[in-house]
C-alpha atoms as a PDB file:
ATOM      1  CA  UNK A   1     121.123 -49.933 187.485  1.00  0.00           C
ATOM      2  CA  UNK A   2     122.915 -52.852 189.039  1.00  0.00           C
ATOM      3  CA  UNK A   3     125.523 -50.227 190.357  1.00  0.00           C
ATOM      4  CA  UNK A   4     126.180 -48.916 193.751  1.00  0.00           C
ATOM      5  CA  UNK A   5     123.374 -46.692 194.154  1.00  0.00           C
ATOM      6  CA  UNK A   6     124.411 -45.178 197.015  1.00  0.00           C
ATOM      7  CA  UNK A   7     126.924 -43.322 194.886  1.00  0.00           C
ATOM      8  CA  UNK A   8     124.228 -41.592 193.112  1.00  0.00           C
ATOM      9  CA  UNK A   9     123.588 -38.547 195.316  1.00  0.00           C
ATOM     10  CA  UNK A  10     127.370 -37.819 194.988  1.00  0.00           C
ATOM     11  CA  UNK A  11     127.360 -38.251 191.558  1.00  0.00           C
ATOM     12  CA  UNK A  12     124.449 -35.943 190.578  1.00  0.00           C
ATOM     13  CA  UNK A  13     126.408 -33.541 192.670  1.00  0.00           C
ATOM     14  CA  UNK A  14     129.066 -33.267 190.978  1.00  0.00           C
ATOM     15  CA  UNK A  15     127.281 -33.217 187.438  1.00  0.00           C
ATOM     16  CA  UNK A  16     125.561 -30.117 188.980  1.00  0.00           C
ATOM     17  CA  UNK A  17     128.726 -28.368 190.100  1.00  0.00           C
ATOM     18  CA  UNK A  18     130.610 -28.489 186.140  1.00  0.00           C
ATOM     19  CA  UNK A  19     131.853 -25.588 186.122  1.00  0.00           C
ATOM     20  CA  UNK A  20     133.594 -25.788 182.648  1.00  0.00           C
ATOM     21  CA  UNK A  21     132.247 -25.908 179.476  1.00  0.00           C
ATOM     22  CA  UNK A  22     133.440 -29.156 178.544  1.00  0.00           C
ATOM     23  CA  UNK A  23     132.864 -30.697 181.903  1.00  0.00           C
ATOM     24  CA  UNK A  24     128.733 -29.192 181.034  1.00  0.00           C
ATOM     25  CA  UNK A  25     128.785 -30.668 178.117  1.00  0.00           C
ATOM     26  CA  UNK A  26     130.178 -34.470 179.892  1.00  0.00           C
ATOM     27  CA  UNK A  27     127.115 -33.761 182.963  1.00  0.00           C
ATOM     28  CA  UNK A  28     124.392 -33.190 179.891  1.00  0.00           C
ATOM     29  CA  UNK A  29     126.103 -36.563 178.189  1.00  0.00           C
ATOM     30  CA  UNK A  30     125.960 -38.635 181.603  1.00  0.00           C
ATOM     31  CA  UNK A  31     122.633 -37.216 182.701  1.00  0.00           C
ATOM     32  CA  UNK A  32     120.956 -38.655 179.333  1.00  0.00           C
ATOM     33  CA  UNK A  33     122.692 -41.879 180.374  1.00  0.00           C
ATOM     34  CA  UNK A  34     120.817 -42.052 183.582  1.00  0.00           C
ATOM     35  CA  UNK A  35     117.221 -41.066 182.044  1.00  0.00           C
ATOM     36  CA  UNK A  36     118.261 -44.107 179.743  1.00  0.00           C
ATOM     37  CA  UNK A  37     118.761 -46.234 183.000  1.00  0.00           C
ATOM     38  CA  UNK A  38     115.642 -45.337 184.305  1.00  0.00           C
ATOM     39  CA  UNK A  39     116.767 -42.797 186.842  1.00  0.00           C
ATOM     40  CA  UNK A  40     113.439 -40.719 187.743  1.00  0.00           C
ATOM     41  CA  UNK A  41     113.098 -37.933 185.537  1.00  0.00           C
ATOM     42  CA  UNK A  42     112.579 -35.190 188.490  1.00  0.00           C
ATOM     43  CA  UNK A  43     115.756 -36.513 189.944  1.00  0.00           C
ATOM     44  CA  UNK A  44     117.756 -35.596 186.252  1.00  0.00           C
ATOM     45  CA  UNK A  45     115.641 -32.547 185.728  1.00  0.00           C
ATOM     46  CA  UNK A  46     116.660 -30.830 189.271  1.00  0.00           C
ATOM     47  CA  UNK A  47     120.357 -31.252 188.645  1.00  0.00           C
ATOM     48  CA  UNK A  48     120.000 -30.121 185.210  1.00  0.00           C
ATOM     49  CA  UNK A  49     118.591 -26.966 186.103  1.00  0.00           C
ATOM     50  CA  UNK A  50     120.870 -26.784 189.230  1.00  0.00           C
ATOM     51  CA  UNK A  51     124.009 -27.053 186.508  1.00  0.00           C
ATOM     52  CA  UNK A  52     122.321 -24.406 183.888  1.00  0.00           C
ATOM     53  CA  UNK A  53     122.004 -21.645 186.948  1.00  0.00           C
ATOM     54  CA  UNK A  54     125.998 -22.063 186.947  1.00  0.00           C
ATOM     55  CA  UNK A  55     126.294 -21.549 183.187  1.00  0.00           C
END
C-alpha cells in the first residue's frame, strides 16, 4: 500500500493477460496479495474474471 500506485493499472494488466498455466496460477497468488492489501474487491474480481475468459 505504500507502493507506487500508479503502477497498479499495469500490473492488473498483466495478471489478466497470463497466458500460461503457471503464470495463472502466480496472477491468482498475487491477486490474493492485493485483496490482503486492501485493494477494492471489484478491482481484483474484474481481472480475475478477465484472466479465467483466457483459460
Amino acid at each position: 500500500m505504500r507502493g507506487n500506485s500508479t503502477q497498479l493499472p499495469a500490473l492488473l494488466h498483466v495478471l489478466s493477460h497470463a497466458s500460461e498455466s503457471h503464470q495463472a496460477v502466480q496472477a491468482l497468488i498475487t491477486l490474493g496479495e492485493l485483496c490482503d492489501l486492501g485493494l477494492v474487491p471489484e478491482t481484483i474480481w474484474n481481472t480475475r474474471r478477465e484472466l479465467s475468459a483466457r483459460h
